[in-house]
Protein backbone atom coordinates (compact mmCIF):
# COMPACT_ATOMS: atom_id res chain seq x y z
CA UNK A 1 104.39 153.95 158.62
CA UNK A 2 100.96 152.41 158.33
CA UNK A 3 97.85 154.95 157.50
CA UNK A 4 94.14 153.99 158.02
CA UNK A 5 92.30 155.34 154.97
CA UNK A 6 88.56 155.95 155.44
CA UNK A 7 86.61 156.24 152.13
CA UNK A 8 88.88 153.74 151.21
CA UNK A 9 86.39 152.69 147.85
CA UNK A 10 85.63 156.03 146.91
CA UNK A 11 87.39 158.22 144.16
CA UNK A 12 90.06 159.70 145.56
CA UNK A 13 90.81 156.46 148.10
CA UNK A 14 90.88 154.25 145.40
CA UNK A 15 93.12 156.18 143.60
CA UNK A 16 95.18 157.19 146.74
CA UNK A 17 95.53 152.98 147.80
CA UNK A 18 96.52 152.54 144.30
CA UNK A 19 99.55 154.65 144.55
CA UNK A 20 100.60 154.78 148.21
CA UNK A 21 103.70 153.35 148.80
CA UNK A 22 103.28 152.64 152.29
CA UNK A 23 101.68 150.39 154.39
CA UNK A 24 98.01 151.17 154.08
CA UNK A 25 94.94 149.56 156.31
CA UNK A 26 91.53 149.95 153.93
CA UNK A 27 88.64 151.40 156.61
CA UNK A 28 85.43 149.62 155.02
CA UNK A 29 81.62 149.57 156.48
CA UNK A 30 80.38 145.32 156.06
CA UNK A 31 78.12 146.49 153.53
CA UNK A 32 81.35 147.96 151.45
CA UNK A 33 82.60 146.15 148.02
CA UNK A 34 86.18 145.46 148.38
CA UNK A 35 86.61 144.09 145.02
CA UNK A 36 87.99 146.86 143.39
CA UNK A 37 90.74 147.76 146.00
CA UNK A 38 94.03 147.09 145.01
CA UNK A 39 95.26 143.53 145.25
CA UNK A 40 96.51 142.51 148.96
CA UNK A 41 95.71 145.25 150.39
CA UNK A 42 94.56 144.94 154.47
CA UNK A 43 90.76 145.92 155.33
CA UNK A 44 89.42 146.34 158.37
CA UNK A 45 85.72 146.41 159.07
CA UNK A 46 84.42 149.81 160.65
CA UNK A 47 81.94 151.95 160.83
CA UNK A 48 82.21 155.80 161.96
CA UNK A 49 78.75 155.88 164.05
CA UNK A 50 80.80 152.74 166.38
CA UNK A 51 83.80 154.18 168.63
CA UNK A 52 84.67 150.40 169.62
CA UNK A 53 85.03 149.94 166.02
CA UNK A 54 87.01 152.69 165.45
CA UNK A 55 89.10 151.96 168.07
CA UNK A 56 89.95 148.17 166.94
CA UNK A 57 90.40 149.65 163.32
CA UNK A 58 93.53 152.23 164.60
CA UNK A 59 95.40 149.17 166.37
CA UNK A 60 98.48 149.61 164.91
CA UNK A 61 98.33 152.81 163.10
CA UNK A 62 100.52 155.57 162.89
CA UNK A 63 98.50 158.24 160.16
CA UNK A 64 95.06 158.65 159.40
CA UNK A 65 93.74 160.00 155.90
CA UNK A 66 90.08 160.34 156.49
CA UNK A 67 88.34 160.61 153.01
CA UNK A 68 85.15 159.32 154.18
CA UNK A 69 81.40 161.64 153.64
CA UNK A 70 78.07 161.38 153.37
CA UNK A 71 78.10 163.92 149.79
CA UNK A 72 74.28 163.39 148.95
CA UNK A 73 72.49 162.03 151.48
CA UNK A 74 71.37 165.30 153.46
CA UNK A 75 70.30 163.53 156.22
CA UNK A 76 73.21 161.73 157.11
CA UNK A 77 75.63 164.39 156.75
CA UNK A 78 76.29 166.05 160.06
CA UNK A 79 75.99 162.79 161.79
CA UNK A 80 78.49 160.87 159.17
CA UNK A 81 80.93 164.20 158.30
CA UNK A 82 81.03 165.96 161.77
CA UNK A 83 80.28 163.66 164.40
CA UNK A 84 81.79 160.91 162.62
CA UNK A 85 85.06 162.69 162.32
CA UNK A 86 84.57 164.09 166.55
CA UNK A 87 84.52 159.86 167.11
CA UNK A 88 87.44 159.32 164.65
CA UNK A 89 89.52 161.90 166.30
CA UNK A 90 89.02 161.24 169.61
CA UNK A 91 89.84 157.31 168.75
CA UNK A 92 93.17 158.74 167.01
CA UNK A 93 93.76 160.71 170.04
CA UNK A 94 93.51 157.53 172.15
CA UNK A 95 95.94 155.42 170.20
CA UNK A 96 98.60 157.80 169.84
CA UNK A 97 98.45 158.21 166.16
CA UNK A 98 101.02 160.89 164.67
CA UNK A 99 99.56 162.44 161.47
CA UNK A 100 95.57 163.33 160.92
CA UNK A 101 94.81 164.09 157.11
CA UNK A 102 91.40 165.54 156.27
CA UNK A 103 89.40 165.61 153.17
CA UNK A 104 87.46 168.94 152.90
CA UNK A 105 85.79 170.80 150.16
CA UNK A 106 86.95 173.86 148.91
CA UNK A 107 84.09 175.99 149.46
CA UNK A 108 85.29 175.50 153.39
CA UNK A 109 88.06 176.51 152.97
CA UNK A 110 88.63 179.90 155.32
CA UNK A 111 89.31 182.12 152.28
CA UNK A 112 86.70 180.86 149.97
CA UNK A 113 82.91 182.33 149.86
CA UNK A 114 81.00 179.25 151.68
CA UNK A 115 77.58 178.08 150.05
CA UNK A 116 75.06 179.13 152.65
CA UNK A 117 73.14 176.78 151.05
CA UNK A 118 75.22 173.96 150.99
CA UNK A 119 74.40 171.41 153.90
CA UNK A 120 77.76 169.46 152.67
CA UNK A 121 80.20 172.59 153.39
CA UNK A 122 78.58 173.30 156.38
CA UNK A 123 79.22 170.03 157.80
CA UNK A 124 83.07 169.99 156.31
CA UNK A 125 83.69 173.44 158.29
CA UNK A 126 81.95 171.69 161.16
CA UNK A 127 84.56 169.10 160.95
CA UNK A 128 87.44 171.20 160.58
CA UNK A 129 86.30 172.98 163.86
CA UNK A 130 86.94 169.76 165.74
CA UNK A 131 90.49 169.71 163.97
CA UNK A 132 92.01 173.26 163.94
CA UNK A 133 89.57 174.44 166.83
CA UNK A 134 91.65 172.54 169.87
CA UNK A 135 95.05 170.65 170.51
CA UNK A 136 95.28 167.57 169.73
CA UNK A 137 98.57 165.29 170.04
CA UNK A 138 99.47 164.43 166.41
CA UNK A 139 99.73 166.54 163.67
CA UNK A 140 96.85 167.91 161.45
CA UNK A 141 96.58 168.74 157.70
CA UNK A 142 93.64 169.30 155.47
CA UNK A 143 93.52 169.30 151.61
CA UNK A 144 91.32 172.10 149.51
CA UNK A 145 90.86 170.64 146.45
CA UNK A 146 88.21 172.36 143.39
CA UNK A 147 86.58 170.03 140.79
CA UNK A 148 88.90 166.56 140.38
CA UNK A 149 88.48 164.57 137.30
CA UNK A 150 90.75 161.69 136.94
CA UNK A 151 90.68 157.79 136.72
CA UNK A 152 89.00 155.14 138.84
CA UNK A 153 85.81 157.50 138.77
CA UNK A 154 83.54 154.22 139.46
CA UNK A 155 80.47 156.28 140.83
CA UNK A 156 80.40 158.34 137.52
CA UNK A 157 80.54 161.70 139.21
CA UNK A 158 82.12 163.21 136.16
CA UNK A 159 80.53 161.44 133.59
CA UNK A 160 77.18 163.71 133.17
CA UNK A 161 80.40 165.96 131.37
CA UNK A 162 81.29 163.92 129.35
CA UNK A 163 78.16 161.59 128.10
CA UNK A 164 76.43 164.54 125.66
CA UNK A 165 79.13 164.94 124.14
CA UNK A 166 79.93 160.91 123.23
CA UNK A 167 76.17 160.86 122.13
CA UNK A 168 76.06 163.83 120.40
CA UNK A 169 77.85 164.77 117.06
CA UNK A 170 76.67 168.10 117.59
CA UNK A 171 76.57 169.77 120.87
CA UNK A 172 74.76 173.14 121.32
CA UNK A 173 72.16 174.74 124.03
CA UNK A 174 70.17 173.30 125.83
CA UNK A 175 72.47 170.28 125.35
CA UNK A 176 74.75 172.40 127.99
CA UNK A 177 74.28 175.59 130.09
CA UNK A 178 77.18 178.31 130.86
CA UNK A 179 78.94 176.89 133.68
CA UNK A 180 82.49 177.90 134.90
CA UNK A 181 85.04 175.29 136.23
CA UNK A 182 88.19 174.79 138.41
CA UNK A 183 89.70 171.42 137.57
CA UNK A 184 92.63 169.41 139.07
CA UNK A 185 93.40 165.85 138.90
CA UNK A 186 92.62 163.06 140.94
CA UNK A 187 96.66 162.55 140.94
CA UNK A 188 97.44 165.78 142.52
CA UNK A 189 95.42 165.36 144.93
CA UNK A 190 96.79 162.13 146.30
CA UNK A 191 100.19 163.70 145.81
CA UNK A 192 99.15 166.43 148.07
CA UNK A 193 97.82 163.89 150.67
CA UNK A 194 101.14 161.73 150.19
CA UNK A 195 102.71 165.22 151.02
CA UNK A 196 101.19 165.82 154.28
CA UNK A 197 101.87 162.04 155.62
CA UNK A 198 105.36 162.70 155.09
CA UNK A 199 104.67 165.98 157.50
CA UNK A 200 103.45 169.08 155.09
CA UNK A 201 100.71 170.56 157.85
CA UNK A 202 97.89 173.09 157.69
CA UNK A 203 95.87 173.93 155.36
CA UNK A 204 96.21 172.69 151.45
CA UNK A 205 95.12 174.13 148.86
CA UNK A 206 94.54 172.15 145.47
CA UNK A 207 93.47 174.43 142.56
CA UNK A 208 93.55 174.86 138.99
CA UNK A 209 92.84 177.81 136.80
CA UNK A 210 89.31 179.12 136.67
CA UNK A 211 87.56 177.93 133.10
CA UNK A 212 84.77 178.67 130.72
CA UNK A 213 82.30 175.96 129.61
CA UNK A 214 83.92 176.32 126.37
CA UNK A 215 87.20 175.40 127.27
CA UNK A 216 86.41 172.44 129.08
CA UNK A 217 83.14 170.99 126.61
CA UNK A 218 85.98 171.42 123.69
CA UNK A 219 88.53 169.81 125.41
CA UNK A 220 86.38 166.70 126.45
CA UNK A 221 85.10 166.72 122.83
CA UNK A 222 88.76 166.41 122.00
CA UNK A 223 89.66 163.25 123.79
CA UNK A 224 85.87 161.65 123.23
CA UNK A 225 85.47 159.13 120.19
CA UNK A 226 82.74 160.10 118.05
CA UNK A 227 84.38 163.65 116.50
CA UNK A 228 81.71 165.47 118.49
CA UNK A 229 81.19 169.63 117.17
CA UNK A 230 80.67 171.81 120.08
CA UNK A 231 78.78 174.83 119.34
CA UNK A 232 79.73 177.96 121.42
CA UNK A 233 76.96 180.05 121.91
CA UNK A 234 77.07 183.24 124.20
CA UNK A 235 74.90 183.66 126.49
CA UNK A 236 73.37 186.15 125.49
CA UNK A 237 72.39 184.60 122.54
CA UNK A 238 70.92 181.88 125.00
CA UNK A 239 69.35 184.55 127.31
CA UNK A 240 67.08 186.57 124.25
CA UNK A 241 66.97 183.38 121.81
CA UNK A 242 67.43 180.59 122.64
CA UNK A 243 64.93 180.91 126.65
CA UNK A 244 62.47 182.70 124.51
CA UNK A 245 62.31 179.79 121.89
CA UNK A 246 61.82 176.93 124.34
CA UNK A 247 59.52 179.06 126.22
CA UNK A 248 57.21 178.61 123.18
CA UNK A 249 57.82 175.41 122.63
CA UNK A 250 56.59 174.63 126.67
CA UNK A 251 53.82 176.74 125.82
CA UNK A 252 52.64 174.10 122.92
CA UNK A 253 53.83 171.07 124.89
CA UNK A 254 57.36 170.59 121.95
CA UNK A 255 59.50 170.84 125.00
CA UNK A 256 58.69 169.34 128.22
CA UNK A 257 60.74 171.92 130.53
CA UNK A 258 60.37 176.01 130.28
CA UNK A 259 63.11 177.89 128.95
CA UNK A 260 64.39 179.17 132.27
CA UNK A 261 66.62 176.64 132.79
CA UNK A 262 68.86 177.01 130.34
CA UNK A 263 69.54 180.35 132.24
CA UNK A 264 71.60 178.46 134.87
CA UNK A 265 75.18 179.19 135.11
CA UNK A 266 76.65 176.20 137.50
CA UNK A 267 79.84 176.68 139.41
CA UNK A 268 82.15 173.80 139.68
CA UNK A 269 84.80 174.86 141.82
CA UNK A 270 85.88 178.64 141.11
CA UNK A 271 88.16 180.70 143.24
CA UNK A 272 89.14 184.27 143.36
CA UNK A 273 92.57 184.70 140.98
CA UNK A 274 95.31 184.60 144.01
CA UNK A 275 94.06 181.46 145.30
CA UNK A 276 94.34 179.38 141.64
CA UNK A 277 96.65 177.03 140.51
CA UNK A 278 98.37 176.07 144.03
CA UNK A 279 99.43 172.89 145.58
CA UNK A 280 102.52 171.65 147.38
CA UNK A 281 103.07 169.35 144.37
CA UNK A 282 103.99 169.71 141.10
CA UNK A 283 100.29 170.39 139.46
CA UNK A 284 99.22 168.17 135.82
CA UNK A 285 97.12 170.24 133.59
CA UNK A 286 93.52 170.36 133.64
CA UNK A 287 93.57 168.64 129.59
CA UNK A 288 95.21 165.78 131.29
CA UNK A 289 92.76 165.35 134.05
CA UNK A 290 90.16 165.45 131.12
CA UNK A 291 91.79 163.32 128.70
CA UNK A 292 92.36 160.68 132.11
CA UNK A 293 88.76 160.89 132.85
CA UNK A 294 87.72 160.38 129.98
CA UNK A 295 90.32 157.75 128.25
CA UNK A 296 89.43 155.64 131.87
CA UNK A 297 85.38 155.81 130.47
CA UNK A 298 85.98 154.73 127.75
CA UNK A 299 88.10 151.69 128.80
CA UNK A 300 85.09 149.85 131.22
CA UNK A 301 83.02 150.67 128.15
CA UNK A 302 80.79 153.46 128.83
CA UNK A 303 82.03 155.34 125.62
C-alpha cells in the first residue's frame, strides 16, 4: 500500500511519517521545509488550490490521509479546508484510490456542540459534507480527536502550557486562568489513522477524560525542570479577589490589562461524559502525552 499524506510537516504528519510502516508519498507545497521529514522518505510537490497537481501527486497511490488546514489564517480557510479537500477528492476519485482518511476537529464532530463562532469547524463540517454527504468509490474514515500533546510539536502549539511554568518557580493567577481540558496523545492519534488504512471506517473518535486546570498545570509542573509550585486558586477566589485587585491596579496604571480577563475560562477540547476516553486503539494516558510534550521541549532546548 502506498498513502499520500497531506500536511505531511505538520504535527500529527510528522509524527504519523515517523511511524508508518508503509510506503508513504510526503504531499508538500514548494515553499514547504522538508528537512525535518523522516530520512528517505518520497515528496511530491503539490498544492491543493492546483487539480493538475493533485492529480500528478496520486499517481500511484492507493490511500490518502489528508491532514492538511489552514488553522489560523481565517481567510484562507474555506478555500484551503473545503474546497481544497472537494479538489482532493475528486482527484482521488479519478485515480481509483481505495481508502480516504480525514483530519477533522472535534467540535465537528455530529455529536459535539459546534463553535458557532469558530470559522475553523465550520469549514471541517464543510469538508466532511463533501465526504459523508455522497458516494464516492473508496472507502472513507474521519478521526475526532480533542487537545493532542505529544512529540515533534515544531510549531509550539502546546508550548504557551508549558513555558510559565519553566519560568516560573511559582505559578498562581493571573499567571493562568481556569480552563478545562481533554488531552490525548499525538501517538493515538496516528494509531487511530494507521487503524483506518488498514480498513476501520466512519467516524473516529479520539478522546481523553475531561480535566481541570489543576490537574494538567500540576502535572506539567511535574515533568518541567525548575521544581515549579503551582498555586490552586478557586475561582472564586479569582472572581471577588483577585479581578477586583488588578482592576485597581489598571486603574493606577500597576497593571497594563483590566482584571476581566482573568475571568476567562478556555475550553480545550471537552466533551459530554459518554463520548470520553474512546478510540479504536489502545489509549496512553494524558500524564504521558504531557510528560512527551514536554520531555521533547526540553530536548531542542526550549526548557
Amino acid at each position: 500500500m502506498t498513502v499520500l499524506v497531506t500536511g505531511s510537516t505538520g504535527f500529527i504528519g510528522l509524527n504519523l511519517l515517523h511511524s508508518l510502516d508503509r510506503d508513504a508519498v510526503a504531499m508538500v507545497r514548494p515553499s514547504s521545509s522538508t528537512s525535518r521529514l523522516p530520512p528517505g522518505v518520497d515528496t511530491v510537490e503539490a498544492d491543493l488550490s492546483d487539480p493538475d497537481s493533485l492529480a500528478a501527486a496520486l499517481e500511484g497511490v492507493d490511500s490518502v490521509v489528508h491532514l492538511a488546514a489552514a488553522v489560523y489564517d481565517e481567510p484562507r480557510m474555506a478555500g484551503t479546508n473545503a474546497t481544497g479537500t472537494e479538489r482532493l477528492v475528486d482527484a482521488a476519485a479519478a485515480a481509483g484510490v481505495e481508502r480516504f482518511v480525514f483530519a477533522s476537529t472535534i467540535g465537528a464532530h455530529p455529536e459535539v456542540p459546534a463553535d458557532a463562532d469558530s470559522a475553523y469547524q465550520r469549514s471541517k463540517v464543510a469538508s466532511e459534507e463533501l465526504l459523508f454527504g455522497h458516494e464516492h468509490p473508496f472507502e472513507v474514515s474521519a478521526i475526532y480527536p480533542t487537545y493532542i500533546f505529544g512529540q515533534r510539536d515544531y510549531r509550539l502549539t502546546r508550548y504557551d502550557h508549558v513555558r510559565p511554568i519553566a519560568t516560573n518557580r511559582v505559578l498562581v493567577p493571573p499567571l493562568y486562568t481556569a480552563d478545562t481540558y481533554n488531552i490525548v496523545h499525538v501517538d493515538d492519534v496516528v494509531a487511530t489513522i494507521d487503524r483506518c488504512l488498514d480498513g476501520t471506517t466512519g467516524r473516529q473518535l479520539v478522546t481523553g477524560p475531561n480535566l481541570t486546570n489543576k490537574q494538567v498545570l500540576k502535572t506539567i509542573a511535574r515533568h518541567t525542570p525548575g521544581n515549579c509550585t503551582v498555586v490552586n486558586v478557586p475561582y472564586g477566589v479569582i472572581r471577588w479577589g483577585v479581578k477586583p485587585a488588578m482592576d485597581v491596579l489598571h486603574r493606577v496604571g500597576v497593571s497594563p490589562v483590566p482584571g476581566e480577563g482573568f475571568l476567562e475560562r478556555g475550553d480545550y477540547g471537552t466533551v459530554r461524559e459518554d463520548l470520553t476516553e474512546r478510540a479504536p486503539v489502545r489509549q496512553r494516558s494524558w500524564q504521558t502525552a504531557i510528560r512527551d510534550t514536554v520531555e521533547w521541549y526540553d530536548s531542542v532546548g526550549l526548557l
